[in-house]
Protein backbone atom coordinates (compact mmCIF):
# COMPACT_ATOMS: atom_id res chain seq x y z
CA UNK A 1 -75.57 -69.89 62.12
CA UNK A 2 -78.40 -71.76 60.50
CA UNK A 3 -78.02 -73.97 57.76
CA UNK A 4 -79.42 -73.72 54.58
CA UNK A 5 -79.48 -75.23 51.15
CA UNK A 6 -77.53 -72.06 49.44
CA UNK A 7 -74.96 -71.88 52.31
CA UNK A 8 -73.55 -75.64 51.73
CA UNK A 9 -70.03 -75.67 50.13
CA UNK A 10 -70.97 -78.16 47.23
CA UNK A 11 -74.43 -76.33 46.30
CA UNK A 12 -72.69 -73.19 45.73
CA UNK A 13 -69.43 -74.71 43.91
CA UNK A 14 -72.50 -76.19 41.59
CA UNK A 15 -74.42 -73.01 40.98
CA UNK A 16 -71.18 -70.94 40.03
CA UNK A 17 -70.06 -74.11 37.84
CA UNK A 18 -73.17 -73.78 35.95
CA UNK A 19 -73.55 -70.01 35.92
CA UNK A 20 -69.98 -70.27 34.58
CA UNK A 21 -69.76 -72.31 31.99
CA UNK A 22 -70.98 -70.80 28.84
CA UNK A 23 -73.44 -73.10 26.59
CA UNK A 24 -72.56 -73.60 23.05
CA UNK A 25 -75.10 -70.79 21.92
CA UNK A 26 -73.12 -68.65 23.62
CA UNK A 27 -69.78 -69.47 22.41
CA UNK A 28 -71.47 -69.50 18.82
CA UNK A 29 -72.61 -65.95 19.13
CA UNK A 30 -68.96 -64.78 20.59
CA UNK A 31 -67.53 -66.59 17.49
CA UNK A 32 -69.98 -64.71 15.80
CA UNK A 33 -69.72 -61.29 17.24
CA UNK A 34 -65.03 -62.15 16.71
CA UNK A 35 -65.70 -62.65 13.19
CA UNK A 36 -67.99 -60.21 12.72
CA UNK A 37 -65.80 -57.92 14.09
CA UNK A 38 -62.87 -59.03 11.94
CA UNK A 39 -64.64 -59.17 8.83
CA UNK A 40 -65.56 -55.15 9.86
CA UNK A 41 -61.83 -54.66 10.42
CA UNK A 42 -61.13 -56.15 7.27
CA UNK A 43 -63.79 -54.49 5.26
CA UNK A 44 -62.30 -50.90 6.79
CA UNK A 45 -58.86 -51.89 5.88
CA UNK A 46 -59.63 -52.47 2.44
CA UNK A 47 -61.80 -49.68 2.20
CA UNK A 48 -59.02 -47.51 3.33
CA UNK A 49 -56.58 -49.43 1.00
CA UNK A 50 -58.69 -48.49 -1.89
CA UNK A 51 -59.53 -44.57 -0.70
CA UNK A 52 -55.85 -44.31 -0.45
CA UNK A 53 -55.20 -45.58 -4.21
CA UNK A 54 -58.29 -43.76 -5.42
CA UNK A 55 -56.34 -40.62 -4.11
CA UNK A 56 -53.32 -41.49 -5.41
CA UNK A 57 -55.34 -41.62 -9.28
CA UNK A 58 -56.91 -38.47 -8.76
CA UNK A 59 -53.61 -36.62 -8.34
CA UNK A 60 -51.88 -38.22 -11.34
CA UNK A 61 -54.83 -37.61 -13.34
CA UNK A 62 -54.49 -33.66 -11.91
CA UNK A 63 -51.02 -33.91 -13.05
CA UNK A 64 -51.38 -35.53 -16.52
CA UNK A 65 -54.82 -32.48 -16.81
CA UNK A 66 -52.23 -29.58 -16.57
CA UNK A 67 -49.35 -31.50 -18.56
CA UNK A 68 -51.91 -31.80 -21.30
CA UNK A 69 -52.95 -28.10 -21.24
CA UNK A 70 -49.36 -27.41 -21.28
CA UNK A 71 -48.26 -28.97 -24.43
CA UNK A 72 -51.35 -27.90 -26.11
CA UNK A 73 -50.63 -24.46 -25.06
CA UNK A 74 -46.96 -25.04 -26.59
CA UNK A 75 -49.14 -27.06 -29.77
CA UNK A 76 -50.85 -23.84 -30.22
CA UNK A 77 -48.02 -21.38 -30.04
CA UNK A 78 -45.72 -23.49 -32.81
CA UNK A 79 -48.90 -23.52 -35.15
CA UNK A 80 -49.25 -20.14 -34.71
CA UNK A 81 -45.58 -19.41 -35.21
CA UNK A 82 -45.25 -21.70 -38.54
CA UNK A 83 -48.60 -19.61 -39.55
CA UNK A 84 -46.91 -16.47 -39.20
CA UNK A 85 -43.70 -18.05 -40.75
CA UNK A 86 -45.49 -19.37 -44.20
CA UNK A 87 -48.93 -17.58 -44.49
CA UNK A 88 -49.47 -19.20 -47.64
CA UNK A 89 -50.06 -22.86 -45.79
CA UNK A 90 -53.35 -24.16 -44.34
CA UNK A 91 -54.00 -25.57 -41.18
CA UNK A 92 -53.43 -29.06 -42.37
CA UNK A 93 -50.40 -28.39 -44.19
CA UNK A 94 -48.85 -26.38 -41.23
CA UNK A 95 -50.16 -29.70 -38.96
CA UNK A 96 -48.08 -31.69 -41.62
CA UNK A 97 -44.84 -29.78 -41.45
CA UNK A 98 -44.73 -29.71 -37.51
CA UNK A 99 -45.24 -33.59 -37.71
CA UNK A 100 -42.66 -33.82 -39.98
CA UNK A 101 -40.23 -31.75 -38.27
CA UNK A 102 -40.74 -33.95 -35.14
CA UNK A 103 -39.60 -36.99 -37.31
């Protein structure tokens, strides 16, 4: 076997030390790319977070939409029932005597 500069122990040991050892660049940009990555974790977390209590609005709001049609479906019905009850009122009078009867 013939010797030769890349087949000496200490000259390969060197070459893989060097080709091993990552320069500060490097760990910079792996630092980098972590954070990066964390910050896009992060970012999707409270992106879901927020989606989540956007939803959670929307469906209250639904539910306070039909409660509100509701009682001024019921609102309706007792104005037209006092109406019917004393013709001789107006609309603000009849308003009055519900309000009053609330009271």
């Amino acid at each position: 076997m013939a010797w030769t500069p890349s087949s000496h122990p200490i000259s390969v040991s060197s070459k893989q030390r060097h080709r091993s050892k990552p320069t500060k660049l490097q760990i910079h940009m792996l630092s980098r790319k972590r954070y990066d990555e964390d910050v896009r974790k992060g970012m999707e977390l409270l992106n879901l977070k927020l989606y989540l209590e956007n939803r959670s609005i929307i469906e209250e709001n639904d539910k306070l939409r039909k409660k509100d049609s509701l009682l001024h479906q019921e609102n309706l019905a007792l104005m037209s029932e006092l109406q019917s009850k004393f013709p001789q009122l107006d609309r603000f009078a009849t308003t009055l005597l519900l309000l009053l009867q609330k009271h």
